[in-house]
Protein backbone atom coordinates (compact mmCIF):
# COMPACT_ATOMS: atom_id res chain seq x y z
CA UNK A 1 0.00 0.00 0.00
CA UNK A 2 1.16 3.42 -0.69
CA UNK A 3 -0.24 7.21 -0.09
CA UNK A 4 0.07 9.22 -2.80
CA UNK A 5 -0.31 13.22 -1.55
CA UNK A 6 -1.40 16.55 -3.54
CA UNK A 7 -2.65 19.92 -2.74
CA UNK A 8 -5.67 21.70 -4.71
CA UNK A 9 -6.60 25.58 -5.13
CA UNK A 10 -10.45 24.79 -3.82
CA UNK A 11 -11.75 22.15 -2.02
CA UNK A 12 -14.23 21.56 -4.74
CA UNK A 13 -11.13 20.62 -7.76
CA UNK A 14 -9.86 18.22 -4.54
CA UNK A 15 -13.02 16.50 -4.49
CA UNK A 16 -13.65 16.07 -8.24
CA UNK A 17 -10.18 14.95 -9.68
CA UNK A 18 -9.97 12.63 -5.99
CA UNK A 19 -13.90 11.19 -7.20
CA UNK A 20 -12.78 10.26 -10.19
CA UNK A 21 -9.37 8.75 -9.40
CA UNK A 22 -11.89 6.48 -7.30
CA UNK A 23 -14.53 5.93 -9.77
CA UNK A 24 -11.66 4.89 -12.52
CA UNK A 25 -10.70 2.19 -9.45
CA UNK A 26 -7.16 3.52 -9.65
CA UNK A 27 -8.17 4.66 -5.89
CA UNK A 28 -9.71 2.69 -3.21
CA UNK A 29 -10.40 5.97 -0.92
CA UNK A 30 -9.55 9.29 -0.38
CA UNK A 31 -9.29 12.22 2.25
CA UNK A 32 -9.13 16.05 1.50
CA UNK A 33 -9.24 18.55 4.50
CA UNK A 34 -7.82 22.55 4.22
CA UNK A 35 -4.94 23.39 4.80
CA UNK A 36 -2.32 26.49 4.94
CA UNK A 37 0.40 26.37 2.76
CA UNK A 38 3.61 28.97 2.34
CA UNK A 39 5.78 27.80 -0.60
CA UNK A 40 9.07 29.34 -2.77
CA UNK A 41 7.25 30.41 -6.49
CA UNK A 42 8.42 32.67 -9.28
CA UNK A 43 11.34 33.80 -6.91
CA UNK A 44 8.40 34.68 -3.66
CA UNK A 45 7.28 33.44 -0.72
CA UNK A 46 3.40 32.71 -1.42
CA UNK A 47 0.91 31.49 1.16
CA UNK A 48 -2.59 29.94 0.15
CA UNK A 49 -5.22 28.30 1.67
CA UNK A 50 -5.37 25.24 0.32
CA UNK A 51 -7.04 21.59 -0.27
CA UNK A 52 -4.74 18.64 0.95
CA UNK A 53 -5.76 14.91 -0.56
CA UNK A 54 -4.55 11.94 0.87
CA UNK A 55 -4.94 9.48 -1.79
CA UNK A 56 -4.83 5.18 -0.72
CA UNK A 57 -4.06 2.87 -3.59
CA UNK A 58 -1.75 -0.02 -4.13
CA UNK A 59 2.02 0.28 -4.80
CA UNK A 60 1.90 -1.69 -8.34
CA UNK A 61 -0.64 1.21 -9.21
CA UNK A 62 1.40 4.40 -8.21
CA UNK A 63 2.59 5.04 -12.05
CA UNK A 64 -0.90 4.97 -13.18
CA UNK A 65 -2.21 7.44 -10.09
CA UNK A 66 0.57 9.66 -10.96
CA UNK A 67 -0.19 9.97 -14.46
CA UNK A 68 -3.86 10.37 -14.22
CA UNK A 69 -3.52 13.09 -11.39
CA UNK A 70 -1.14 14.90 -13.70
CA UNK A 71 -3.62 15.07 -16.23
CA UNK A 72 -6.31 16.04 -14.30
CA UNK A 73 -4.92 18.54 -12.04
CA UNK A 74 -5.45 22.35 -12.03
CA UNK A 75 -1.89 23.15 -11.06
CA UNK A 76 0.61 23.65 -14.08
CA UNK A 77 3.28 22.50 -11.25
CA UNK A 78 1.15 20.06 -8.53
CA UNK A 79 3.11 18.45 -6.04
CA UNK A 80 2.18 14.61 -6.65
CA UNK A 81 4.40 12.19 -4.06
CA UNK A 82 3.98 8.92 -2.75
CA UNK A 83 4.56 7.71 0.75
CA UNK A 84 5.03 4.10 1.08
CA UNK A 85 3.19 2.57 4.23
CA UNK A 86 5.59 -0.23 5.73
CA UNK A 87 2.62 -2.12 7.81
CA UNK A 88 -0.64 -1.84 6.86
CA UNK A 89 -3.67 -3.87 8.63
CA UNK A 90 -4.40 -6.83 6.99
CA UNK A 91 -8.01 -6.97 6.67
CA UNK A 92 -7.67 -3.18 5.79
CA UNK A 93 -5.37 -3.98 2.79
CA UNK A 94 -7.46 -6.53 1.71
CA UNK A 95 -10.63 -4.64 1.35
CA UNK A 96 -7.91 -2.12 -0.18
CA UNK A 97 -6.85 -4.50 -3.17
CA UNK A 98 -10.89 -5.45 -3.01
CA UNK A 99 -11.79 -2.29 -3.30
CA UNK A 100 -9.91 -1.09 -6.69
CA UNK A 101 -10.72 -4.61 -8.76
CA UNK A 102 -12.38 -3.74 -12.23
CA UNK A 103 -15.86 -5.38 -12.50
């Protein structure tokens, strides 16, 4: 299992590119909550309030959840990183895997 993290401009861009990371089953769940952020861009110190996601999927596809946040994101420059979990619950990761199976 692996977290993959991102920040959005509004909570409601979080929500939508997060729902359909889920509904493509690249996802099995997600959490977004606001946040403050202070960052270096073109050469200033900018603060924002901001949307972080927390994003659960499996390691094998981190590639694919990169790729498709990418695409979807509003930022020209998103920070998109993954955090891999070294113990996860069992029964959790097993509705996890469950969870992102194609029908």
């Amino acid at each position: 299992m692996i977290i993959v993290y991102s920040t959005f401009p509004s909570k409601e861009q979080a929500l939508d590119v997060c729902k359909k990371l889920l509904e493509e089953k690249l996802i099995a769940c997600f959490n977004v909550f606001p946040v403050n952020s202070a960052y270096w861009w073109q050469g200033k110190i900018a603060e924002d309030n901001e949307f972080s996601a927390i994003l659960k999927t499996a390691k094998l596809k981190e590639r694919e959840v990169f790729q498709r946040l990418k695409e979807l994101h509003p930022y020209s420059v998103p920070a998109i990183f993954s955090i891999e979990i070294r113990e996860v619950d069992e029964d959790y990761n097993q509705w996890l895997e469950e969870a992102m199976k194609k029908t």
